[in-house]
C-alpha atoms as a PDB file:
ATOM      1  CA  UNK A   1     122.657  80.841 103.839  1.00  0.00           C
ATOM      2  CA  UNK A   2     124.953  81.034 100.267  1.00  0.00           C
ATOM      3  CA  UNK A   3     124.338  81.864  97.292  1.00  0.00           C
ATOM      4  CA  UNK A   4     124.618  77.832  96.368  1.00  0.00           C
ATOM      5  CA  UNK A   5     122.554  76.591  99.252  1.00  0.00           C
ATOM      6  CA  UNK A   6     119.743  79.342  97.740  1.00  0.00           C
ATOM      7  CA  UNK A   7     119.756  78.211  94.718  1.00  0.00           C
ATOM      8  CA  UNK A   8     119.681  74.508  95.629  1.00  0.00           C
ATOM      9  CA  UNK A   9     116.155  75.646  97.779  1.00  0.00           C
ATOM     10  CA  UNK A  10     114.631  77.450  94.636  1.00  0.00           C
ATOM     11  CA  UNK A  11     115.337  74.512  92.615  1.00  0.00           C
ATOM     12  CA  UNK A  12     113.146  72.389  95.062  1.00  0.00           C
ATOM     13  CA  UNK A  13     110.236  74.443  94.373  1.00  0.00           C
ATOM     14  CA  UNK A  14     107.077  72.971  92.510  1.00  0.00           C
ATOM     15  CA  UNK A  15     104.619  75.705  90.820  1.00  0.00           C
ATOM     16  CA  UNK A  16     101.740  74.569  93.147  1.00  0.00           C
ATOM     17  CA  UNK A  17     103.934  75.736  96.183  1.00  0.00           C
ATOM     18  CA  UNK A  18     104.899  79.120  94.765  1.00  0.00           C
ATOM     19  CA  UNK A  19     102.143  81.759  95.371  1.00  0.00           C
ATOM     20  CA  UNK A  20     102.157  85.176  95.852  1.00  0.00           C
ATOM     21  CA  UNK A  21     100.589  88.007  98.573  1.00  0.00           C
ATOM     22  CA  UNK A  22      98.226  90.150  97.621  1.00  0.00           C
ATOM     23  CA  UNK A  23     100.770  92.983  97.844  1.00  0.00           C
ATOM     24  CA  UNK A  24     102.844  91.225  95.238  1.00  0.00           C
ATOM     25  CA  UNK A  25      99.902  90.266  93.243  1.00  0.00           C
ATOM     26  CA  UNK A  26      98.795  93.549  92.321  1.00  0.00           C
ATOM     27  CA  UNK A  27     102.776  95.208  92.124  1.00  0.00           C
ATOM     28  CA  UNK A  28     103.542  92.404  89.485  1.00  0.00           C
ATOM     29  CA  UNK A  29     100.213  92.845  87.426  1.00  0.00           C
ATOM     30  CA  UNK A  30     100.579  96.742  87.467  1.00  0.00           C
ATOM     31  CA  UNK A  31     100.973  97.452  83.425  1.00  0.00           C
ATOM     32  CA  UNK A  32     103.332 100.619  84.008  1.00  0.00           C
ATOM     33  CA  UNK A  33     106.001  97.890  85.926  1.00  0.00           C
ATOM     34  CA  UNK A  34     105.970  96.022  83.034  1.00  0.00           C
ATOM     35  CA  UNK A  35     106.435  92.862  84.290  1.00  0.00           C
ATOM     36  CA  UNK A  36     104.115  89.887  84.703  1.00  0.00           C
ATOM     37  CA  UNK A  37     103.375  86.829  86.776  1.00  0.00           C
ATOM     38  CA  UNK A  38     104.902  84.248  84.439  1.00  0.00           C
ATOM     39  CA  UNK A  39     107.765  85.728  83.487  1.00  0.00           C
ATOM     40  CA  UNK A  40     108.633  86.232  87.647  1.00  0.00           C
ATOM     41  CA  UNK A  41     107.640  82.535  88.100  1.00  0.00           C
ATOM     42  CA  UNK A  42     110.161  81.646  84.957  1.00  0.00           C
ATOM     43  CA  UNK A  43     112.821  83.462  86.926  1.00  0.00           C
ATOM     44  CA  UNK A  44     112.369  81.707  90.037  1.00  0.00           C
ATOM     45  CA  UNK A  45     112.237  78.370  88.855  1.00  0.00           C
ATOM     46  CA  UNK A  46     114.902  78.834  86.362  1.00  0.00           C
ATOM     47  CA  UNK A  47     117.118  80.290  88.141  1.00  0.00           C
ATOM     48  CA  UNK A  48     118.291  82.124  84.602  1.00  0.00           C
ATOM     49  CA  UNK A  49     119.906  85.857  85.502  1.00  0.00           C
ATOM     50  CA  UNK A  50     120.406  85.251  89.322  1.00  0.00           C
ATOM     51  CA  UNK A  51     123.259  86.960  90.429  1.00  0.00           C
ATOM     52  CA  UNK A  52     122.567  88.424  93.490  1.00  0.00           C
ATOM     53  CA  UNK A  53     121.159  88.444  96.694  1.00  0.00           C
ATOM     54  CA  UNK A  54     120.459  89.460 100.056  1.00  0.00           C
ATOM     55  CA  UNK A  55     118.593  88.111 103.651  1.00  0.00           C
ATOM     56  CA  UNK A  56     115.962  90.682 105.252  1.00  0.00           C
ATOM     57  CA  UNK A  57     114.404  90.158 108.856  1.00  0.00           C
ATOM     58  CA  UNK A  58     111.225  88.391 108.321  1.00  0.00           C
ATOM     59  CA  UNK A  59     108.352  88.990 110.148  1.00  0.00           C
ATOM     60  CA  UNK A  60     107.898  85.437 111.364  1.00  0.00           C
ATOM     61  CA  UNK A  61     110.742  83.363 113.127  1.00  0.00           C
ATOM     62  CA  UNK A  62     109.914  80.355 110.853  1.00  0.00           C
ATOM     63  CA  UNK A  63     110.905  81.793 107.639  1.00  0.00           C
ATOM     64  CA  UNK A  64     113.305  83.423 105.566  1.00  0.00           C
ATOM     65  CA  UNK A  65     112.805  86.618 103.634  1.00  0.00           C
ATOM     66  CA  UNK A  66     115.511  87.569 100.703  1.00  0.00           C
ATOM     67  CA  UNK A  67     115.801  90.025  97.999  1.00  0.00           C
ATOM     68  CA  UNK A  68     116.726  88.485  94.656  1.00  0.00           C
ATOM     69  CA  UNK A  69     118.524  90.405  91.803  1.00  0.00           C
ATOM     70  CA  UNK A  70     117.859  89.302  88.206  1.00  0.00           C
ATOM     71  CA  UNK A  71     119.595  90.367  85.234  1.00  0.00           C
ATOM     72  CA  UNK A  72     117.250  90.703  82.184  1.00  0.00           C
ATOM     73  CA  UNK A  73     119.140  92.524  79.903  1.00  0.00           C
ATOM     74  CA  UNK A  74     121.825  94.805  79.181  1.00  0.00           C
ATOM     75  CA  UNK A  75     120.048  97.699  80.984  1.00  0.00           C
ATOM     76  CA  UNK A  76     117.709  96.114  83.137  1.00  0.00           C
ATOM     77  CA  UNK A  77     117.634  94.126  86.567  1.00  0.00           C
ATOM     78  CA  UNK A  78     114.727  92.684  88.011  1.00  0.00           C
ATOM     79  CA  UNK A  79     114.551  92.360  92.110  1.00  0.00           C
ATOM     80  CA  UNK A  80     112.024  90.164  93.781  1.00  0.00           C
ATOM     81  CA  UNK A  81     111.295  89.859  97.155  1.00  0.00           C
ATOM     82  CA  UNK A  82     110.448  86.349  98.628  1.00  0.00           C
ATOM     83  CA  UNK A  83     110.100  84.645 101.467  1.00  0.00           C
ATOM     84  CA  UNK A  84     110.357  81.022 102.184  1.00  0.00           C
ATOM     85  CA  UNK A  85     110.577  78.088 105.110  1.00  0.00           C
ATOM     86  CA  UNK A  86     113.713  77.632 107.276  1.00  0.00           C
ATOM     87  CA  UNK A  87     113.580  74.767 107.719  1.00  0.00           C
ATOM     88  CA  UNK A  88     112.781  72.040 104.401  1.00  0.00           C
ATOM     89  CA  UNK A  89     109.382  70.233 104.921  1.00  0.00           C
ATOM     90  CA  UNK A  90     108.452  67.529 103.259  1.00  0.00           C
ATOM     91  CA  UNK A  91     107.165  67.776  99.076  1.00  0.00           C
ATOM     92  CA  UNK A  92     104.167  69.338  98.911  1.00  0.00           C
ATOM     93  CA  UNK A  93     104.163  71.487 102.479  1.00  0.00           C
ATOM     94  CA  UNK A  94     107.419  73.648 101.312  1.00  0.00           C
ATOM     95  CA  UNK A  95     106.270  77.538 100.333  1.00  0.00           C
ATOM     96  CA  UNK A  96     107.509  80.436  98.403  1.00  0.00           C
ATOM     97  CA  UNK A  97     105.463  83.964  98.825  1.00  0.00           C
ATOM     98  CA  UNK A  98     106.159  86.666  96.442  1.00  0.00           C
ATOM     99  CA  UNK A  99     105.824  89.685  98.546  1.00  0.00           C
ATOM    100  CA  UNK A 100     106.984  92.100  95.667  1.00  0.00           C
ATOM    101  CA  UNK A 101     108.982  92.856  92.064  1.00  0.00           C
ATOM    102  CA  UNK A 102     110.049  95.418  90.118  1.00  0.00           C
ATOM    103  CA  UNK A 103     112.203  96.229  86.974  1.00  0.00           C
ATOM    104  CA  UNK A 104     115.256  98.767  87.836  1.00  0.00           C
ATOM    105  CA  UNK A 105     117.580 100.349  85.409  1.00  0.00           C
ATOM    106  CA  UNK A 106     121.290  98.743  86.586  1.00  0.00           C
ATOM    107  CA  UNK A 107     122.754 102.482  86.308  1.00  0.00           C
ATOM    108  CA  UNK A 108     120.240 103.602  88.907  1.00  0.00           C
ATOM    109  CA  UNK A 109     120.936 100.282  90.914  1.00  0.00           C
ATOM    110  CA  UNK A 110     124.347 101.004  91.219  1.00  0.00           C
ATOM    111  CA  UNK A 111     124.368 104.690  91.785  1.00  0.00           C
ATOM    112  CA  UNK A 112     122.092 103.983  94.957  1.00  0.00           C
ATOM    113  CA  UNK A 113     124.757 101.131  96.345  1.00  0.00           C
ATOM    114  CA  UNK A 114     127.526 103.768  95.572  1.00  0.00           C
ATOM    115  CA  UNK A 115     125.702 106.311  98.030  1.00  0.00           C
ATOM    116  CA  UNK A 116     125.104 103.609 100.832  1.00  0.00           C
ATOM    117  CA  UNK A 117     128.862 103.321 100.946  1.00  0.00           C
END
């Protein structure tokens, strides 16, 4: 999948078909992340910031798992892992899990993809 064909599938998402694991649930409402649950859902729907991102193995062979990279201001990145369908159902049956998120400092970010080199 490209970064287009992504965005074109987040775009197709109502609210009622985004929900997140319990795992995410309790990273994203954590008050020393400093993040919360609509500002991740304002991300994913808006698409505003994307810039980045990257397919994981999922667990299950009918969906996709990515890790999303945010930019949210001049020193911080947000990264959210999802996971979605492969294949498009019809409205209504689609889903997007929010299996985690955090806010990164970009320095940090990129010193850690300069050592994976």
């Amino acid at each position: 999948m490209d970064f287009d064909e992504l965005k074109d599938r987040l775009r197709g998402f109502d609210l009622s078909e985004i929900k997140s694991t319990w795992h995410g649930f309790e990273r994203i409402q954590d008050k020393r992340r400093g993040i919360n649950y609509p500002k991740i859902i304002s991300l994913l729907t808006s698409q505003k910031g994307l810039y980045k991102f990257e397919e994981q193995k999922a667990r299950n062979d009918n969906e996709l798992k990515f890790k999303l990279w945010f930019k949210i201001n001049y020193i911080y990145d947000m990264n959210i892992y999802i996971v979605i369908n492969e294949k498009l159902l019809e409205k209504g049956l689609n889903r997007l899990r929010i299996i985690s998120a955090h806010k990164v400092k970009r320095k940090i970010q990129e010193q850690i993809g300069k050592n994976e080199s």
